[in-house]
C-alpha atoms as a PDB file:
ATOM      1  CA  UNK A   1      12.993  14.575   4.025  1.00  0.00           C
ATOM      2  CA  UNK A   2      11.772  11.071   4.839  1.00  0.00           C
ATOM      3  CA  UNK A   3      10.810  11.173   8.580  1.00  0.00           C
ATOM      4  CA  UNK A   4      12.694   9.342  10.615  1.00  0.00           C
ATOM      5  CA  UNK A   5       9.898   7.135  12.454  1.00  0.00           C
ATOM      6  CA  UNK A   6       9.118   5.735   8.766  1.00  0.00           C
ATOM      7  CA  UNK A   7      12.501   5.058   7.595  1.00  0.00           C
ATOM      8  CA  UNK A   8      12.845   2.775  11.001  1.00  0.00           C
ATOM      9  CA  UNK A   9       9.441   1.434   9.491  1.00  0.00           C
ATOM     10  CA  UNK A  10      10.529   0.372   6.075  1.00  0.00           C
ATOM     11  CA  UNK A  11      13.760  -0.871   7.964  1.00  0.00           C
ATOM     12  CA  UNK A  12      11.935  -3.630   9.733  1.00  0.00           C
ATOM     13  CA  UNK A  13      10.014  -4.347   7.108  1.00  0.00           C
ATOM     14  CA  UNK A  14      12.863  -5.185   4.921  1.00  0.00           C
ATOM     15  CA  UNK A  15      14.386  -7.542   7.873  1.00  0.00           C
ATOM     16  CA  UNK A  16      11.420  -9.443   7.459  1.00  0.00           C
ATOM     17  CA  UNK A  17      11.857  -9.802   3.757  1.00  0.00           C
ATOM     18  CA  UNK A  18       9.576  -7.208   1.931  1.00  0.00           C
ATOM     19  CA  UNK A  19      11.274  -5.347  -1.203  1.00  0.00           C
ATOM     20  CA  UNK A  20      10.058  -1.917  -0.240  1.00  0.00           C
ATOM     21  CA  UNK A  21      11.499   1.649  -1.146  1.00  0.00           C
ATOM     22  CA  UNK A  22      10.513   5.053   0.260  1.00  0.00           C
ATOM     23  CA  UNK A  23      10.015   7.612  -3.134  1.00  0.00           C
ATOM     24  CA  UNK A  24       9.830  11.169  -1.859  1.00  0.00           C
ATOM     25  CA  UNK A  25       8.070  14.244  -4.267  1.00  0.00           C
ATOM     26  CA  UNK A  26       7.866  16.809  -2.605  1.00  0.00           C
ATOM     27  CA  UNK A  27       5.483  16.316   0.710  1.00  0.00           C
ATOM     28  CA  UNK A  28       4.030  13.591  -0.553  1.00  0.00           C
ATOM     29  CA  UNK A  29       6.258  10.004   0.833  1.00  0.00           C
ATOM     30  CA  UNK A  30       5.369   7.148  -1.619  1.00  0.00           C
ATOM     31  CA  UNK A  31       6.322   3.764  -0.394  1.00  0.00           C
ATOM     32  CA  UNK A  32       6.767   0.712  -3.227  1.00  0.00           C
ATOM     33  CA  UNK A  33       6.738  -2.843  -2.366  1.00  0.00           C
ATOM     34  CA  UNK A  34       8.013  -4.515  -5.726  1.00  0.00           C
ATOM     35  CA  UNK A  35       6.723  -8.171  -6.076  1.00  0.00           C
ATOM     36  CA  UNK A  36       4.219  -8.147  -3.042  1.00  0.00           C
ATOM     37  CA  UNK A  37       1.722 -11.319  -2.495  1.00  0.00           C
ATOM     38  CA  UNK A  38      -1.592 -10.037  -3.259  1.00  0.00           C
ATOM     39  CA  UNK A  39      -2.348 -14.031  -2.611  1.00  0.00           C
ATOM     40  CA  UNK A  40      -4.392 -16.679  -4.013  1.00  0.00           C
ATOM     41  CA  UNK A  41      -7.525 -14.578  -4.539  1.00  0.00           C
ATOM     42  CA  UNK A  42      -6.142 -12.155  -7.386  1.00  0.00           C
ATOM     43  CA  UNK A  43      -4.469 -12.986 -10.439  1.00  0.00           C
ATOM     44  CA  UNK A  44      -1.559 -12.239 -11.053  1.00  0.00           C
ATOM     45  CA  UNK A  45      -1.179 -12.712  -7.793  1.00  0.00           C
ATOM     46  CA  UNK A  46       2.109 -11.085  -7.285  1.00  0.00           C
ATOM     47  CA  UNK A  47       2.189  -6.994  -7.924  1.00  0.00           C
ATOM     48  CA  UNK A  48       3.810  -3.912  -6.963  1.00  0.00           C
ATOM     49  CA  UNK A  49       2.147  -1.999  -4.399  1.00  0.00           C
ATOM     50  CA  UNK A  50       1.813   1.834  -3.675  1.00  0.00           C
ATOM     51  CA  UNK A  51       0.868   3.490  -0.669  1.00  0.00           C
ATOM     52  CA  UNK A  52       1.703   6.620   0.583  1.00  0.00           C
ATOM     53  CA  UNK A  53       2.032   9.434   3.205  1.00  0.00           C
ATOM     54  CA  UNK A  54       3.572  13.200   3.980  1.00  0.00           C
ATOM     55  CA  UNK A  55       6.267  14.160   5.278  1.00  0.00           C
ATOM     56  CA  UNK A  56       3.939  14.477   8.824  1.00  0.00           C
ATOM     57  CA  UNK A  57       4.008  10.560   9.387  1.00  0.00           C
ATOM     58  CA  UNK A  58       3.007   9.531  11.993  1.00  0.00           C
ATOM     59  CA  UNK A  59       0.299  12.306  11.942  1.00  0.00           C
ATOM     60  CA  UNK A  60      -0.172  12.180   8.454  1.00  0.00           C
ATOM     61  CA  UNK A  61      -1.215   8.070   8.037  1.00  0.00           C
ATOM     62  CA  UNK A  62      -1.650   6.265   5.170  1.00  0.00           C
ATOM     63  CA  UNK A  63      -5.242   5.467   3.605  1.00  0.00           C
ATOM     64  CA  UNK A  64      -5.859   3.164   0.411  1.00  0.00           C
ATOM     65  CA  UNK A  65      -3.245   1.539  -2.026  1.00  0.00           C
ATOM     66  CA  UNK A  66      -2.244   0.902  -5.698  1.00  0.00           C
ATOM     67  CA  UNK A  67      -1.662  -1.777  -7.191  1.00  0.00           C
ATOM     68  CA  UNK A  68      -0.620  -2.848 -10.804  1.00  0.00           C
ATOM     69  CA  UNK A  69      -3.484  -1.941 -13.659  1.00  0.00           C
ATOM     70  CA  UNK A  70      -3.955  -5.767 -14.624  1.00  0.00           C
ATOM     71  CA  UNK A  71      -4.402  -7.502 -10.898  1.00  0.00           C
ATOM     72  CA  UNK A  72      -7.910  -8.757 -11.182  1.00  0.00           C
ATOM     73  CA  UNK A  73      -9.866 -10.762  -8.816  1.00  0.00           C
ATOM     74  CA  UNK A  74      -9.236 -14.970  -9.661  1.00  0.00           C
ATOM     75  CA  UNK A  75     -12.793 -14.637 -11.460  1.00  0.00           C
ATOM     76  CA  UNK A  76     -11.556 -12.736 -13.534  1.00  0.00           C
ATOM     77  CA  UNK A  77     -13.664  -9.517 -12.171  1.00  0.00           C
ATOM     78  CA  UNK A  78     -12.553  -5.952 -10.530  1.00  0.00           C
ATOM     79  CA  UNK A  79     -12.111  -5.751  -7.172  1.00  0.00           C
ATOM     80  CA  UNK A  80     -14.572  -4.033  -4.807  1.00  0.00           C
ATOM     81  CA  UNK A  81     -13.635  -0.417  -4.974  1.00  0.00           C
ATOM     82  CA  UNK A  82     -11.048  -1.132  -7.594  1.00  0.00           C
ATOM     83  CA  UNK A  83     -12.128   0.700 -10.861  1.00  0.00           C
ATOM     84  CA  UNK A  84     -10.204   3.727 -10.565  1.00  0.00           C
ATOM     85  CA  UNK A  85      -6.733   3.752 -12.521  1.00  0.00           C
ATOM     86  CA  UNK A  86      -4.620   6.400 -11.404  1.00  0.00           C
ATOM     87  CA  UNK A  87      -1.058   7.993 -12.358  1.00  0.00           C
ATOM     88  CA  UNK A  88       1.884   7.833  -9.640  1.00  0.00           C
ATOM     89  CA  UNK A  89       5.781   8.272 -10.072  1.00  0.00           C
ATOM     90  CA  UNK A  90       5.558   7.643 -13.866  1.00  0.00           C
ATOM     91  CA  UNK A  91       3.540   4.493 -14.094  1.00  0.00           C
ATOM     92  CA  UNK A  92      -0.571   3.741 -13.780  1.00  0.00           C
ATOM     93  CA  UNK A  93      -1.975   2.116 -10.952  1.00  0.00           C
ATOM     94  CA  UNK A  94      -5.486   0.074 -10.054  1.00  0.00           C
ATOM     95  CA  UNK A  95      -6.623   2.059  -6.670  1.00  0.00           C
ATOM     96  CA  UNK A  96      -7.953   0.122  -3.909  1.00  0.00           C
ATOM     97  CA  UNK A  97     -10.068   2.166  -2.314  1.00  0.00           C
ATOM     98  CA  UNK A  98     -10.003   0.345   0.905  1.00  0.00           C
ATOM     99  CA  UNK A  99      -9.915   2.210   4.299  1.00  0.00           C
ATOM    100  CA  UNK A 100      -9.269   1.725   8.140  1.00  0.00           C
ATOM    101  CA  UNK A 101     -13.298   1.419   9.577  1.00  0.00           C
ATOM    102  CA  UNK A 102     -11.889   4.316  12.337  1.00  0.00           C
ATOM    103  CA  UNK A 103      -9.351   7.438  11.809  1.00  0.00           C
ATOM    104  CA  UNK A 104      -5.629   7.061  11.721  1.00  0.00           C
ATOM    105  CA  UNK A 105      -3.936   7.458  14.971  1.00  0.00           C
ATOM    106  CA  UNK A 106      -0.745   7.588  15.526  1.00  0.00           C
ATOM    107  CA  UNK A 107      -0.213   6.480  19.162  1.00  0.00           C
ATOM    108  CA  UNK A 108      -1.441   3.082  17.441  1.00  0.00           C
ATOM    109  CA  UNK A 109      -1.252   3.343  13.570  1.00  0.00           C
ATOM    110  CA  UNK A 110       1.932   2.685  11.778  1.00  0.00           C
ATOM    111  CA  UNK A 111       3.256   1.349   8.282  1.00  0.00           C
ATOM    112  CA  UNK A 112       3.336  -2.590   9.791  1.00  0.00           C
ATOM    113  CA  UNK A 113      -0.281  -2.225  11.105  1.00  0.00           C
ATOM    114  CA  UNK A 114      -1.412  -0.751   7.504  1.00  0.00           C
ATOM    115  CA  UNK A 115       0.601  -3.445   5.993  1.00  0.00           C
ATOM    116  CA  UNK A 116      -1.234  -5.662   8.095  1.00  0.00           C
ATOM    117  CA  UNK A 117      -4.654  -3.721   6.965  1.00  0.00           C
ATOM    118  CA  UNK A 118      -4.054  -4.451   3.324  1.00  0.00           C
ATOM    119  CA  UNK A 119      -2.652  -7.926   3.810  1.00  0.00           C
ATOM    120  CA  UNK A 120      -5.823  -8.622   5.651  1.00  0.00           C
ATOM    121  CA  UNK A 121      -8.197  -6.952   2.857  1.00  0.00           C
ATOM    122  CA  UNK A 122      -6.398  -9.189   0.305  1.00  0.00           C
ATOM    123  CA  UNK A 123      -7.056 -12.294   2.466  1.00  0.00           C
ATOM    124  CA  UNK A 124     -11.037 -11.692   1.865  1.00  0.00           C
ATOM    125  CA  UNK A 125     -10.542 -11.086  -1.898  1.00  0.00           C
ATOM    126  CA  UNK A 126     -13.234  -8.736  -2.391  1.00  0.00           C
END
């Protein structure tokens, strides 16, 4: 069962005009963002995005995130930490093996601030 806390999440999220579904297997809660704005650093520079978390959200946070195999950097090169192609929910996916620089919390921590996280990593390009 999705918890509650993220479904409010993904709620907001979708008020502000992200295409985002919760995908649940087993404890593991995937959440896809179809068409997100990896921006002007990354070609194409428009993918689906993959993150996920347990069924323990908030406690259970969310750390790195997928993206589609051909997102490259502009240059044409692989994004720092980006090599790894991995298999989720039927489909491959480039990892971005980007963390938080500090543990998840979840008195502070939530989807939006990770969202934020990764929006922010994209920003820098590398």
């Amino acid at each position: 069962m999705i918890p509650q806390e993220l479904e409010k999440e993904i709620d907001e999220l979708l008020s502000q005009g992200y295409i985002v579904e919760p995908i649940q297997e087993g404890q593991r809660i995937y959440v896809l963002f179809n068409n997100f704005n990896l921006g002007p650093k990354f070609l194409p520079n428009h993918s689906d995005l993959l993150m996920f978390t347990s069924v323990e959200y908030p406690n259970a946070g969310f750390d790195m995130f997928w993206v589609d195999p051909a997102v490259r950097l502009a240059n044409g090169g692989v994004p720092q930490a980006g090599e790894s192609i991995e298999s989720y929910i039927g489909r491959q996916w480039r990892r971005f093996s980007w963390h938080l620089n500090r543990p998840w919390n979840p008195g502070r921590d939530s989807l939006r601030t990770w969202v934020s996280h990764v929006e922010e990593r994209l920003c820098r390009g590398v």
